[in-house]
N, C-alpha and C. Protein backbone atom coordinates (compact mmCIF):
# COMPACT_ATOMS: atom_id res chain seq x y z
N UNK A 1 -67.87 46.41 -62.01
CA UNK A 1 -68.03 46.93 -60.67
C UNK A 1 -66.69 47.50 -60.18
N UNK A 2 -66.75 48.56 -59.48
CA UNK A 2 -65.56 49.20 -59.13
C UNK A 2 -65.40 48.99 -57.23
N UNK A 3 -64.61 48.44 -56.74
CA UNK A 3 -63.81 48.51 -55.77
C UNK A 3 -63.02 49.82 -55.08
N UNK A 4 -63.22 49.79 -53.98
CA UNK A 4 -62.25 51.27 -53.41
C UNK A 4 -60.82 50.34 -52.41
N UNK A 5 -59.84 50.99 -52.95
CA UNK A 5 -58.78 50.68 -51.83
C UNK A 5 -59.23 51.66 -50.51
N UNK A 6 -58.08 50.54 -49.43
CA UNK A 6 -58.58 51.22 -48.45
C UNK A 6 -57.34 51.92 -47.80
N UNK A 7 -56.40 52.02 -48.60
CA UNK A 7 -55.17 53.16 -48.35
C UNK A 7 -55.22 53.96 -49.10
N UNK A 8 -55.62 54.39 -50.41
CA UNK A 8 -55.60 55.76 -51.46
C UNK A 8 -57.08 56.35 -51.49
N UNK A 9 -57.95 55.28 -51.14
CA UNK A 9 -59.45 55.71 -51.50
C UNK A 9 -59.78 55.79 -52.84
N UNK A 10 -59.04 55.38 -53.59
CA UNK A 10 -59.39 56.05 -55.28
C UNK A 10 -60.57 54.27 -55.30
N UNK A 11 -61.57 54.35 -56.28
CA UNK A 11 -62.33 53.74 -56.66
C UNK A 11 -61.55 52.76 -58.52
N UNK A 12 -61.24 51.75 -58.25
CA UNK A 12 -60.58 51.12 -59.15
C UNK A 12 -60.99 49.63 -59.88
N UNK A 13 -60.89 49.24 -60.82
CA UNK A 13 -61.66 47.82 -61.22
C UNK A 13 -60.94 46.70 -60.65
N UNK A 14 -61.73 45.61 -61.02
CA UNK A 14 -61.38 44.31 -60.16
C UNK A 14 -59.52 44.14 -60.18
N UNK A 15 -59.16 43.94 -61.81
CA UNK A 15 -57.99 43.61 -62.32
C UNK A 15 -56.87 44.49 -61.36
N UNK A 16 -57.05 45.85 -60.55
CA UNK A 16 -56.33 46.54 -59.64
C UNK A 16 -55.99 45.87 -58.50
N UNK A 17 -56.47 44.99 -58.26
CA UNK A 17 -56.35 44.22 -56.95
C UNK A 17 -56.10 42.35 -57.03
N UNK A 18 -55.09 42.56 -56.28
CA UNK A 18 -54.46 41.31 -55.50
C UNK A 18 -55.44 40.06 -54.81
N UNK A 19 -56.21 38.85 -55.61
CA UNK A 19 -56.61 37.88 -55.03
C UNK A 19 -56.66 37.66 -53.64
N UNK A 20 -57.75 37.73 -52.86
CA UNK A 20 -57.22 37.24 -51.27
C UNK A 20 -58.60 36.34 -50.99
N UNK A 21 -58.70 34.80 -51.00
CA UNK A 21 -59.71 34.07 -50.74
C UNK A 21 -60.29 34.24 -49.41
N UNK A 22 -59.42 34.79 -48.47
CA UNK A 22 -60.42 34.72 -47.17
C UNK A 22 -61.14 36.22 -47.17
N UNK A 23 -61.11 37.17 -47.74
CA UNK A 23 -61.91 38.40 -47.62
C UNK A 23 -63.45 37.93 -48.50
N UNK A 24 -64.48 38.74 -47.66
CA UNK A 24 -65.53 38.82 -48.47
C UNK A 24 -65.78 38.54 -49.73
N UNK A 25 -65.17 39.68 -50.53
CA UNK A 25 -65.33 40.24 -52.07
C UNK A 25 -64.29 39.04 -52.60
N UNK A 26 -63.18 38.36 -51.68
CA UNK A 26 -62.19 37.49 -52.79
C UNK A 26 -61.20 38.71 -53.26
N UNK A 27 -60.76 39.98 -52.87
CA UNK A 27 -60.20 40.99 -53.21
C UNK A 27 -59.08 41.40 -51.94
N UNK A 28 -58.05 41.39 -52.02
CA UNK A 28 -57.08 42.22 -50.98
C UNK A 28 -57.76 44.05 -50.53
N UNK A 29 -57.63 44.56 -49.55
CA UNK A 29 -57.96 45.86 -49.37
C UNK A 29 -57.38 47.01 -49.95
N UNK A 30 -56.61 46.66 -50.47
CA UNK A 30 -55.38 47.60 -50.58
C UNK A 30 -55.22 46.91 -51.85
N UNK A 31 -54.99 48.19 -53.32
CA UNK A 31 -54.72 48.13 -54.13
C UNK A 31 -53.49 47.56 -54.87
N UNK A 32 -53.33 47.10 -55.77
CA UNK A 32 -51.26 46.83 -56.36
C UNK A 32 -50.69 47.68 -56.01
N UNK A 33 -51.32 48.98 -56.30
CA UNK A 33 -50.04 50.16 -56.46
C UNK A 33 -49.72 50.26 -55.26
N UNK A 34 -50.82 50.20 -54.55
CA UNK A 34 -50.55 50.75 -52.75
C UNK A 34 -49.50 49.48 -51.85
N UNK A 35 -50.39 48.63 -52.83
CA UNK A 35 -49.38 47.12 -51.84
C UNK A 35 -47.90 47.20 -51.84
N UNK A 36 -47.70 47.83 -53.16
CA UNK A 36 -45.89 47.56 -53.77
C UNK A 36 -45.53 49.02 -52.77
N UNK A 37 -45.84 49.81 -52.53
CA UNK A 37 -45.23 51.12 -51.54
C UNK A 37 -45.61 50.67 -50.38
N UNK A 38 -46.37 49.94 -49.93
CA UNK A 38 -46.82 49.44 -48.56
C UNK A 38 -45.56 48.60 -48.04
N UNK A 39 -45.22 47.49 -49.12
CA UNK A 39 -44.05 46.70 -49.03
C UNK A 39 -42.49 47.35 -48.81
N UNK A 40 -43.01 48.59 -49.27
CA UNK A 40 -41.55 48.87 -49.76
C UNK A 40 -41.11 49.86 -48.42
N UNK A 41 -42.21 50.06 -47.36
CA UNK A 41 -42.31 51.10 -46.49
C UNK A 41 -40.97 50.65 -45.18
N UNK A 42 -40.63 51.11 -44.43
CA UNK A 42 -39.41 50.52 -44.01
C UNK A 42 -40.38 49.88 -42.16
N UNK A 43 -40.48 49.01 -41.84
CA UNK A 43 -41.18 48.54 -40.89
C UNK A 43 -40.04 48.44 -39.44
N UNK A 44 -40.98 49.09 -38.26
CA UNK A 44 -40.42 49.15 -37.38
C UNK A 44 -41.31 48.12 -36.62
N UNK A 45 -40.12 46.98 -36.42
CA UNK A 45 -40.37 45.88 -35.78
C UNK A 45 -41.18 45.18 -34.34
N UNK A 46 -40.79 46.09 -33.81
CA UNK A 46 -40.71 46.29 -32.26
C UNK A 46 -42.28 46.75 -32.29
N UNK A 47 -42.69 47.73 -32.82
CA UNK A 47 -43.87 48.68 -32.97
C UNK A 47 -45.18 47.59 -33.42
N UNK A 48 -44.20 47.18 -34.38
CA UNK A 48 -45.68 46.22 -35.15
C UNK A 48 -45.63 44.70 -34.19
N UNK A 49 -44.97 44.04 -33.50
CA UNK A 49 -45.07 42.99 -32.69
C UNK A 49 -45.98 43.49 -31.74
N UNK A 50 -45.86 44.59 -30.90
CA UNK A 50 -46.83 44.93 -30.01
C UNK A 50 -48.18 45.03 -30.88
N UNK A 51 -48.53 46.08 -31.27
CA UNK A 51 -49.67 45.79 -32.56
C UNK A 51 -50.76 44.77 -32.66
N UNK A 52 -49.23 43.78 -33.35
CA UNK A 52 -49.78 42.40 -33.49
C UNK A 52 -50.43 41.91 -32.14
N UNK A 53 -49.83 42.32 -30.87
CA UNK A 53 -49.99 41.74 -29.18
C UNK A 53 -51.35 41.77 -29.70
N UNK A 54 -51.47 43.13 -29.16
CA UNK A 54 -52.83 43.75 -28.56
C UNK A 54 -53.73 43.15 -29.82
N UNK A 55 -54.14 43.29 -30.94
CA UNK A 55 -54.73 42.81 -31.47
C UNK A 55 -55.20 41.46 -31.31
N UNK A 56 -54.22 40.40 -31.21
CA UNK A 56 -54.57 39.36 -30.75
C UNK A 56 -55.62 38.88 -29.13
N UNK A 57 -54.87 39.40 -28.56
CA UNK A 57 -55.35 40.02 -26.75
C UNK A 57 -57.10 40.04 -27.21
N UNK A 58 -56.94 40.93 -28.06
CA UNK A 58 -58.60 41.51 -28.17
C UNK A 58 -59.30 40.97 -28.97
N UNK A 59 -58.49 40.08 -29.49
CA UNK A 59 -59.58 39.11 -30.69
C UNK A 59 -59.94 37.75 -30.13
N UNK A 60 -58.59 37.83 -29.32
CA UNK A 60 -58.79 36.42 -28.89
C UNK A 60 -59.69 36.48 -27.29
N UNK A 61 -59.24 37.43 -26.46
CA UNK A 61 -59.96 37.11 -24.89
C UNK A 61 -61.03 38.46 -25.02
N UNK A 62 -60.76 39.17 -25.75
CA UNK A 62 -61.88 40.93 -25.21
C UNK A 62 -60.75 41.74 -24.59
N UNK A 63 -59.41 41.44 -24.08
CA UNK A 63 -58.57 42.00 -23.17
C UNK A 63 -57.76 43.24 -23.75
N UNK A 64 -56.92 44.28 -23.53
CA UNK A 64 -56.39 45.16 -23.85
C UNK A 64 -55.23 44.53 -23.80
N UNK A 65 -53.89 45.31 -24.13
CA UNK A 65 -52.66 44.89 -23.68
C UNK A 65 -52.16 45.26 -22.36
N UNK A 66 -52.99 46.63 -21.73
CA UNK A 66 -53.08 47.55 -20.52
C UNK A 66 -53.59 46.24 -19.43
N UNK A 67 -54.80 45.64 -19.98
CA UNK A 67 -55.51 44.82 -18.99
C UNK A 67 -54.65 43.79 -18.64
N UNK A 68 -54.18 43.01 -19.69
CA UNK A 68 -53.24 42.10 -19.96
C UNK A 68 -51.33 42.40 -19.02
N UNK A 69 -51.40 43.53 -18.66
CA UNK A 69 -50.05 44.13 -18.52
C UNK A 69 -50.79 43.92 -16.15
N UNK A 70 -51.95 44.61 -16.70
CA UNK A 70 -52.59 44.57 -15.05
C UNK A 70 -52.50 43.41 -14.49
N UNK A 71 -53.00 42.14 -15.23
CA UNK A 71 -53.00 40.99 -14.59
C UNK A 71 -51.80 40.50 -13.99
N UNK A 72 -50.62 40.91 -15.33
CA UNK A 72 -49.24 40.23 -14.92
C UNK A 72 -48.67 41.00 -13.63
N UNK A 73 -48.93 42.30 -13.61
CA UNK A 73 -48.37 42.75 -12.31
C UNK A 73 -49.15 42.35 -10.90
N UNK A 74 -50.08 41.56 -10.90
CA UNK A 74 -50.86 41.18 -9.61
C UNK A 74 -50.24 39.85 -9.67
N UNK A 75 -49.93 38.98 -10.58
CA UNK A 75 -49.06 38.09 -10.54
C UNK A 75 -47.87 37.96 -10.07
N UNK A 76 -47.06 39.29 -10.03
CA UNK A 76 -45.55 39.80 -10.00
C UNK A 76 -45.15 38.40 -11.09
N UNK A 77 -45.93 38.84 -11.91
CA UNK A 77 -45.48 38.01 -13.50
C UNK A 77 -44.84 36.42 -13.36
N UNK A 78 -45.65 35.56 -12.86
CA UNK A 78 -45.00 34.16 -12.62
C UNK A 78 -46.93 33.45 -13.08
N UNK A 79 -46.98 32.47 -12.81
CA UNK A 79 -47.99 31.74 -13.79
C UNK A 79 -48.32 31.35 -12.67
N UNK A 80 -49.77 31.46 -12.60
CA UNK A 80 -50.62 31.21 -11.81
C UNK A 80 -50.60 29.87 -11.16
N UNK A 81 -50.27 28.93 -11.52
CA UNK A 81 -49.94 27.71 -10.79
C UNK A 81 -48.61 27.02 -10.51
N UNK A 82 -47.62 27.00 -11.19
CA UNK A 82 -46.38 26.74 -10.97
C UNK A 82 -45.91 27.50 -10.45
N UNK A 83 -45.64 28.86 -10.68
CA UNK A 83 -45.11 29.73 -10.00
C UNK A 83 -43.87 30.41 -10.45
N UNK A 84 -43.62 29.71 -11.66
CA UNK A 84 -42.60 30.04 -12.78
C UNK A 84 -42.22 31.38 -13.37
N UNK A 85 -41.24 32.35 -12.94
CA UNK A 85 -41.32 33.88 -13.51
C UNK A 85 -41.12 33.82 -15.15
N UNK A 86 -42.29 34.73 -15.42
CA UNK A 86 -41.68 35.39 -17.00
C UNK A 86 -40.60 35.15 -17.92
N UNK A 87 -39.78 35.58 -16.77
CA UNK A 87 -37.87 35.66 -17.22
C UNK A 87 -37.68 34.35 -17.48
N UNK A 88 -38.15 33.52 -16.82
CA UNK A 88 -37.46 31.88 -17.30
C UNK A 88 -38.74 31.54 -18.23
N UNK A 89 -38.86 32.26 -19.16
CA UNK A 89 -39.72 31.16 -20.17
C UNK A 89 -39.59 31.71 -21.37
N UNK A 90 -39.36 31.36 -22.44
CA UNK A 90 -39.16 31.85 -23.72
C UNK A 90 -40.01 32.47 -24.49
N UNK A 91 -41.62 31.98 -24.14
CA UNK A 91 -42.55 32.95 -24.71
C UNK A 91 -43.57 33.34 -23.53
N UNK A 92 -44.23 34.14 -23.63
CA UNK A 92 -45.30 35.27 -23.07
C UNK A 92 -46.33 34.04 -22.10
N UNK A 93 -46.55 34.36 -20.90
CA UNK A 93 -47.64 33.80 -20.33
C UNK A 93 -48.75 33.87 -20.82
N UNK A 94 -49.44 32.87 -20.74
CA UNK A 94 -50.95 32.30 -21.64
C UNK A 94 -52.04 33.24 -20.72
N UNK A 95 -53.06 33.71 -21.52
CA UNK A 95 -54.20 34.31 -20.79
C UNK A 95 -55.24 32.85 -20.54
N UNK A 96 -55.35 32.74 -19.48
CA UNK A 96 -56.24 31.05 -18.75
C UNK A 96 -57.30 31.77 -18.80
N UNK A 97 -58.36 31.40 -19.45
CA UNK A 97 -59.94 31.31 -19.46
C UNK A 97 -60.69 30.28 -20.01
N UNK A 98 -62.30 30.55 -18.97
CA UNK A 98 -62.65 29.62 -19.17
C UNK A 98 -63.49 29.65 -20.54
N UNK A 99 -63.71 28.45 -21.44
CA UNK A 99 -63.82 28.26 -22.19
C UNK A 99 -65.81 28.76 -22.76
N UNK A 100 -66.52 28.22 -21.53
CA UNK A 100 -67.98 28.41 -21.78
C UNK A 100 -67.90 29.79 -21.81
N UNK A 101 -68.05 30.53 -20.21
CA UNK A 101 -68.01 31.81 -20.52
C UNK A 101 -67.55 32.82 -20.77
N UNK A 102 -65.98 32.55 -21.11
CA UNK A 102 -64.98 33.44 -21.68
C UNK A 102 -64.43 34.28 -20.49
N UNK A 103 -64.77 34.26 -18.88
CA UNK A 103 -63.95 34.62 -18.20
C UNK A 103 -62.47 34.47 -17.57
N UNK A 104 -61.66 35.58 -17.36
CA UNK A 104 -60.36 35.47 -17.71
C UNK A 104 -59.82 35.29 -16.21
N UNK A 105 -59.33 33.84 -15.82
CA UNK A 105 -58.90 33.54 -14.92
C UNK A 105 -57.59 33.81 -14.08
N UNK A 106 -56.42 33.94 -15.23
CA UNK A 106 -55.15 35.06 -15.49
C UNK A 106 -54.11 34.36 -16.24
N UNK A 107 -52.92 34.57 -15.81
CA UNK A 107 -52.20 33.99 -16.96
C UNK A 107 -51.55 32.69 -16.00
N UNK A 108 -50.96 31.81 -17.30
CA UNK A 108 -50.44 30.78 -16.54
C UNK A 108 -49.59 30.45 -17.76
N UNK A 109 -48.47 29.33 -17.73
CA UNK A 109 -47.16 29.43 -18.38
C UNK A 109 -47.61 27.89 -19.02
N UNK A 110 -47.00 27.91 -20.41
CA UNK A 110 -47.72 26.76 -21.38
C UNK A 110 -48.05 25.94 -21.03
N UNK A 111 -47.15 25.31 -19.98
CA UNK A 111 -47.51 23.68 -19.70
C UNK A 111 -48.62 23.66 -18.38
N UNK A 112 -48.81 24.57 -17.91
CA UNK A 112 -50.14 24.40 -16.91
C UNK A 112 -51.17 24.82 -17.97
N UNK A 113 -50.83 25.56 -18.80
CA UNK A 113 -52.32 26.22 -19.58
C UNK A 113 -52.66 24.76 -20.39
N UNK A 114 -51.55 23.97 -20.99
CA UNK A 114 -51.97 22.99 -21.75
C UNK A 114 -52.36 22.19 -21.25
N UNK A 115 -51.78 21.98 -19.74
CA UNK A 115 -52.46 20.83 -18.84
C UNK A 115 -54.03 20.98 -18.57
N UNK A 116 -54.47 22.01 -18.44
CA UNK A 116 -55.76 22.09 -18.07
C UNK A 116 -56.48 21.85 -19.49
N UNK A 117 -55.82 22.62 -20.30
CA UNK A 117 -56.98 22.35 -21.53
C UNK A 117 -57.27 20.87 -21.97
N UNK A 118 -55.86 19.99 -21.47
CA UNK A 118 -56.09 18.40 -22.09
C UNK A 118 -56.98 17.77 -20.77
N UNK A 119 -57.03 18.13 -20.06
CA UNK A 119 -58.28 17.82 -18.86
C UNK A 119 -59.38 18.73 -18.86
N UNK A 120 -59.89 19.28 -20.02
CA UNK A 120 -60.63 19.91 -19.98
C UNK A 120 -61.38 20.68 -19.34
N UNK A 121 -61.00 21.14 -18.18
CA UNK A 121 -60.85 22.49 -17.06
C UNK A 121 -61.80 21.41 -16.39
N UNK A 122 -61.95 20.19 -16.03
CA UNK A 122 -62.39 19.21 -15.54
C UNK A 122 -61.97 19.25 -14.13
N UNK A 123 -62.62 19.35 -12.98
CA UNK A 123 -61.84 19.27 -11.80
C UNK A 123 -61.80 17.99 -11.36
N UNK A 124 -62.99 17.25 -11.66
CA UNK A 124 -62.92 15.71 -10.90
C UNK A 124 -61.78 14.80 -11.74
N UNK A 125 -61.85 15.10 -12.89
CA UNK A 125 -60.61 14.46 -13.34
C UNK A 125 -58.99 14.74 -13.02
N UNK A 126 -58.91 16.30 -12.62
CA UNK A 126 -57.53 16.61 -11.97
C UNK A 126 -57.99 16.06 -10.53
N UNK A 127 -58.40 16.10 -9.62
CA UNK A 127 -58.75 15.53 -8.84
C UNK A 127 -58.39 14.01 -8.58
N UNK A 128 -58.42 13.10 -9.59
CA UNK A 128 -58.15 11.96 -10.21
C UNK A 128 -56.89 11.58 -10.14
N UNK A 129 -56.15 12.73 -10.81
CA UNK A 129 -54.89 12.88 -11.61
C UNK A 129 -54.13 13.27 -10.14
N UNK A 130 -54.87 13.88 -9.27
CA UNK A 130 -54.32 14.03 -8.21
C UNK A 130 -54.14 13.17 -7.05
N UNK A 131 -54.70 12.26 -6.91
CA UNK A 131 -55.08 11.13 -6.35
C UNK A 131 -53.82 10.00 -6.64
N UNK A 132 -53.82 9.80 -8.47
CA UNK A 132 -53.54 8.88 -9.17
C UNK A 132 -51.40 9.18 -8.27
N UNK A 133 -51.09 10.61 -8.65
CA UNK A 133 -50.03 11.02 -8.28
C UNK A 133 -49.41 10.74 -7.01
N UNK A 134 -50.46 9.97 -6.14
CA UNK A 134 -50.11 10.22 -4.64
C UNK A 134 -49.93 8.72 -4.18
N UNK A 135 -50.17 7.78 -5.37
CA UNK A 135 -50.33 6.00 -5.21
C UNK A 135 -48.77 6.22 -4.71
């Protein structure tokens, strides 16, 4: 059976291609020959991190990086519950949604996003937790 890469298009046998267990076929997309010039291509860093963003954005919530860029400016970029700016945090504000129906509540900064997820977007239990805080 012959295989097509999906950077040259040429139609090539199994032995042309690079093992990859999580694809379908058990086959990489992209041929040896293409992989070793793919590797060898000079990568602009900056370009492919965004890339990587948006891809994620959209795999993970449905969101754009545009949509994602909208939210933070209605925020003036600080996390939805603490109130913590951008600038003081080392990585990217979390997109907060809810879990059943995947609506996107906005962003919030790790430790509120993790707080809610370990209370399981539970209100009577923050509620609790809120209570418990005030003994």
């Amino acid at each position: 059976m012959a295989y097509k890469c999906s950077k040259c298009n040429i139609e090539k046998d199994k032995s042309a291609f690079h093992k990859d267990r999580r694809s379908l076929n058990g086959l990489r997309s992209r041929c040896k020959q293409c992989g070793k010039m793919f590797a060898s291509e000079p990568v602009n860093k900056e370009e492919h991190k965004l890339k990587k963003r948006e891809y994620d954005l959209k795999k993970d919530f449905g969101i754009s990086l545009n949509e994602y860029n909208d939210i933070y400016m209605l925020q003036n970029g600080q996390c939805g519950i603490c109130g913590i700016h951008q600038k003081d945090l080392k990585i990217s504000l979390s997109v907060d949604h809810d879990h059943l129906t995947g609506k996107i509540r906005g962003l919030l900064c790790t430790k509120c996003n993790t707080a809610l997820g370990l209370y399981n977007d539970n209100e009577e239990t923050l509620l609790k937790a809120i209570l418990w805080l005030r003994k």
